[in-house]
Protein backbone atom coordinates (compact mmCIF):
# COMPACT_ATOMS: atom_id res chain seq x y z
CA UNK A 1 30.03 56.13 303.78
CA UNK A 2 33.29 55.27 302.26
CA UNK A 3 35.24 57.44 299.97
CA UNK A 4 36.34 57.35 296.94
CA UNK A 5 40.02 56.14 295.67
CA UNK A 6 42.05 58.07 294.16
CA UNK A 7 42.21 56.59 291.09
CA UNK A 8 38.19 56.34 290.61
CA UNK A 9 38.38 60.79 291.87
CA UNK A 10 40.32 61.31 289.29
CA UNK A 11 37.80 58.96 286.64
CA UNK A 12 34.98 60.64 288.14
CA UNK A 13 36.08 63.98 287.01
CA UNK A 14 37.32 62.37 283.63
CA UNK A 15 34.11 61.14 283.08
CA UNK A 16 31.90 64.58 284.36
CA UNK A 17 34.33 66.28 281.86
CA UNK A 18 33.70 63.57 279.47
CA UNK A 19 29.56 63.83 279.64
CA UNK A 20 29.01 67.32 280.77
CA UNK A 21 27.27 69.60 277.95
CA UNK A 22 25.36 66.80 276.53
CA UNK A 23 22.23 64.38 277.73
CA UNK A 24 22.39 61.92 274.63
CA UNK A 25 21.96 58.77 276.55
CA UNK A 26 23.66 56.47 273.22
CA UNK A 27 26.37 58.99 272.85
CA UNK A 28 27.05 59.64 276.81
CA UNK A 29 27.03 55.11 277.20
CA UNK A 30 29.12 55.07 273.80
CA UNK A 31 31.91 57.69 275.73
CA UNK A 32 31.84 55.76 278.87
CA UNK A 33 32.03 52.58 278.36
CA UNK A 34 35.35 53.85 276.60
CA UNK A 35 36.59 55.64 279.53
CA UNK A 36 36.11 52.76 281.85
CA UNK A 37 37.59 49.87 279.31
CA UNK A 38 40.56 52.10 278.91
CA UNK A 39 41.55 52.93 282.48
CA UNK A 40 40.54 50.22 284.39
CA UNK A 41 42.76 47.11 284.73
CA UNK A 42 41.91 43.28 283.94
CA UNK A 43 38.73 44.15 282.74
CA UNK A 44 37.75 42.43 279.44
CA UNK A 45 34.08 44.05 278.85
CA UNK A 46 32.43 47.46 279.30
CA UNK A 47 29.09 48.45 278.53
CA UNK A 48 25.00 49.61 279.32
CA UNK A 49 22.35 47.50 278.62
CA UNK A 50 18.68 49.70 278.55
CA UNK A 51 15.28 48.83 279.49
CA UNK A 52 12.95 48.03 277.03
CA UNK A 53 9.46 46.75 277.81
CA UNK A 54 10.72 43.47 279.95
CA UNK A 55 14.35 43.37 278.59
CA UNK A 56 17.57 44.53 279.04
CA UNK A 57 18.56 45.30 275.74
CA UNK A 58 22.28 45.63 274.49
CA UNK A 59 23.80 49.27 274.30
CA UNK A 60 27.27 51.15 273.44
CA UNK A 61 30.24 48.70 274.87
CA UNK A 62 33.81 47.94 274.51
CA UNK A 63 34.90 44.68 273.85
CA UNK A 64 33.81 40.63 272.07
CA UNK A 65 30.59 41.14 270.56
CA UNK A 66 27.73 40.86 273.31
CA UNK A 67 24.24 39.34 274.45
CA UNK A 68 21.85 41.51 272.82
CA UNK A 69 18.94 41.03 274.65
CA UNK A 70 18.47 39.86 278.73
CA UNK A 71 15.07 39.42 280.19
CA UNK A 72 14.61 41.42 283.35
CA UNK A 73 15.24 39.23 286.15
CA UNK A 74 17.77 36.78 284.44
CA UNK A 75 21.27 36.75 284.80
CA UNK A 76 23.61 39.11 286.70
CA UNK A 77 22.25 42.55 284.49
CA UNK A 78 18.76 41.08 284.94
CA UNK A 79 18.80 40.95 288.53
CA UNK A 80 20.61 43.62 289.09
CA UNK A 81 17.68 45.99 286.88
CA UNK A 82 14.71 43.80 288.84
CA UNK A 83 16.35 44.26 292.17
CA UNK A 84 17.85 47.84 292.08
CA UNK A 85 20.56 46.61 293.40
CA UNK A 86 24.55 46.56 292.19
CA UNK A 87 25.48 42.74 291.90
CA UNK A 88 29.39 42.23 292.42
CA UNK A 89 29.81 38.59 291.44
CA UNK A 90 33.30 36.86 292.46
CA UNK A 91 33.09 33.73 290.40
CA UNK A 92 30.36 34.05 287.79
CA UNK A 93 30.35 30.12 287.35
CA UNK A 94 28.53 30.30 290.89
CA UNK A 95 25.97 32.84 290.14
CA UNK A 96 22.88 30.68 289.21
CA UNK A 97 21.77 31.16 286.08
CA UNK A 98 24.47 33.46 284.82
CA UNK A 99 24.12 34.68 281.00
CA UNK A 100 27.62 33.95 279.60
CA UNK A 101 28.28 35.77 276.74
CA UNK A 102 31.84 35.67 276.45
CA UNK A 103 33.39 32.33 277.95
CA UNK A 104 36.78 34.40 279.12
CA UNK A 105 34.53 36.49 281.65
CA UNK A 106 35.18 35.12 285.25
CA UNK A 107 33.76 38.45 287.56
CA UNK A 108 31.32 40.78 287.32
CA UNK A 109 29.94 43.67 288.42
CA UNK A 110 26.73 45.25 287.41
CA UNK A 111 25.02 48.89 288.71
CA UNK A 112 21.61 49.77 288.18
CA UNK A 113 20.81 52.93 286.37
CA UNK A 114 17.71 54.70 288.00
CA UNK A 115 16.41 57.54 286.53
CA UNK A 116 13.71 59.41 288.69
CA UNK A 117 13.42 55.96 290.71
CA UNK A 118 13.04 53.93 287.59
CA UNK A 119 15.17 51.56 286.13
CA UNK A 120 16.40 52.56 282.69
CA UNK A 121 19.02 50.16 282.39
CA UNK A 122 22.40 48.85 284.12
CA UNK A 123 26.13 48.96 283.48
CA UNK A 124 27.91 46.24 283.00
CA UNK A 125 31.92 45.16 283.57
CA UNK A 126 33.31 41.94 283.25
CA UNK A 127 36.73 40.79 283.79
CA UNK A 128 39.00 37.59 282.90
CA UNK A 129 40.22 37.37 286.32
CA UNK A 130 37.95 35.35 289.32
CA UNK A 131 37.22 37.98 292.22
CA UNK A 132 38.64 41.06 290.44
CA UNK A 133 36.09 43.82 291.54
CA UNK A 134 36.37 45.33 295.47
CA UNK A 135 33.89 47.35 297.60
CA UNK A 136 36.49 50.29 296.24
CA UNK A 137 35.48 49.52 292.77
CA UNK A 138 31.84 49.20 293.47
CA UNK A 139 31.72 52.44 295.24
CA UNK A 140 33.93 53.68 292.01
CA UNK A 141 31.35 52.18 289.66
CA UNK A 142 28.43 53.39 290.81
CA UNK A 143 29.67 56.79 291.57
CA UNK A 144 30.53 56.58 287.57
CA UNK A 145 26.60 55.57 287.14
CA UNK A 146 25.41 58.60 288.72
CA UNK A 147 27.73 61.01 286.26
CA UNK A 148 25.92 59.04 283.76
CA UNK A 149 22.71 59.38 284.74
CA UNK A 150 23.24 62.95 286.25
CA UNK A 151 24.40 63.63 282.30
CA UNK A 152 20.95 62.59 280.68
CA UNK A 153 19.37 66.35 282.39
């Protein structure tokens, strides 16, 4: 398994210090979806989208207003929730059937949540720039899921 950066150590421990103490899942999404839009680069969206019933629906996020609700299964969050599987998405224009909710969003990269081997929901970041996310960020990114979910008790 490869090892973290650096740089996504050092948010890893921002982001246990960040969440530890308390399992509120709104205010622990609000808090990181802050920590990532703030210290990543060329990123233009951060946020969680949670499970309800047979739709992703719209959570805590920084940046332009969002897609409130996804159906599992659609989209880049969708199939990332229905699959259990982190989608890292070059070039969003080739994704079929890619949700766009704001135009300016050219990459993507979305990590399932799973609570107790359930899906409760997926975070989302988008960025401006075609190609923008790595395997480093991925393995960043979902390392940052896991504080999350580890958070929630």
């Amino acid at each position: 398994m490869s090892e973290l950066t650096p740089e996504y150590r050092t948010l890893v421990e921002q982001a246990r210090a960040l969440l530890s103490g308390q399992a509120h899942r709104i205010a622990n999404a609000a808090n990181l979806s802050a920590l990532i839009f703030q210290s990543l680069p060329d990123i233009n969206w951060a946020g969680l989208y949670f499970l309800e019933g047979d739709s992703l629906m719209l959570g805590p996020f920084q940046g332009k207003p969002a897609c409130v609700q996804i159906p599992l299964g659609k989209g880049v969050c969708g199939t990332a929730a229905a699959t259990l599987q982190t989608q890292r998405v070059a070039d969003v224009h080739a994704f079929a059937g890619h949700i766009a909710c704001d135009a300016a969003s050219r990459s993507e990269i979305v990590v399932p949540l799973v609570l107790d081997e359930v899906v409760i929901g997926v975070l989302d970041i988008d960025s401006p720039r075609t190609d923008r996310f790595s395997a480093d960020d991925q393995l960043g990114l979902e390392a940052l899921a896991s504080v999350y979910i580890n958070s929630l008790g």
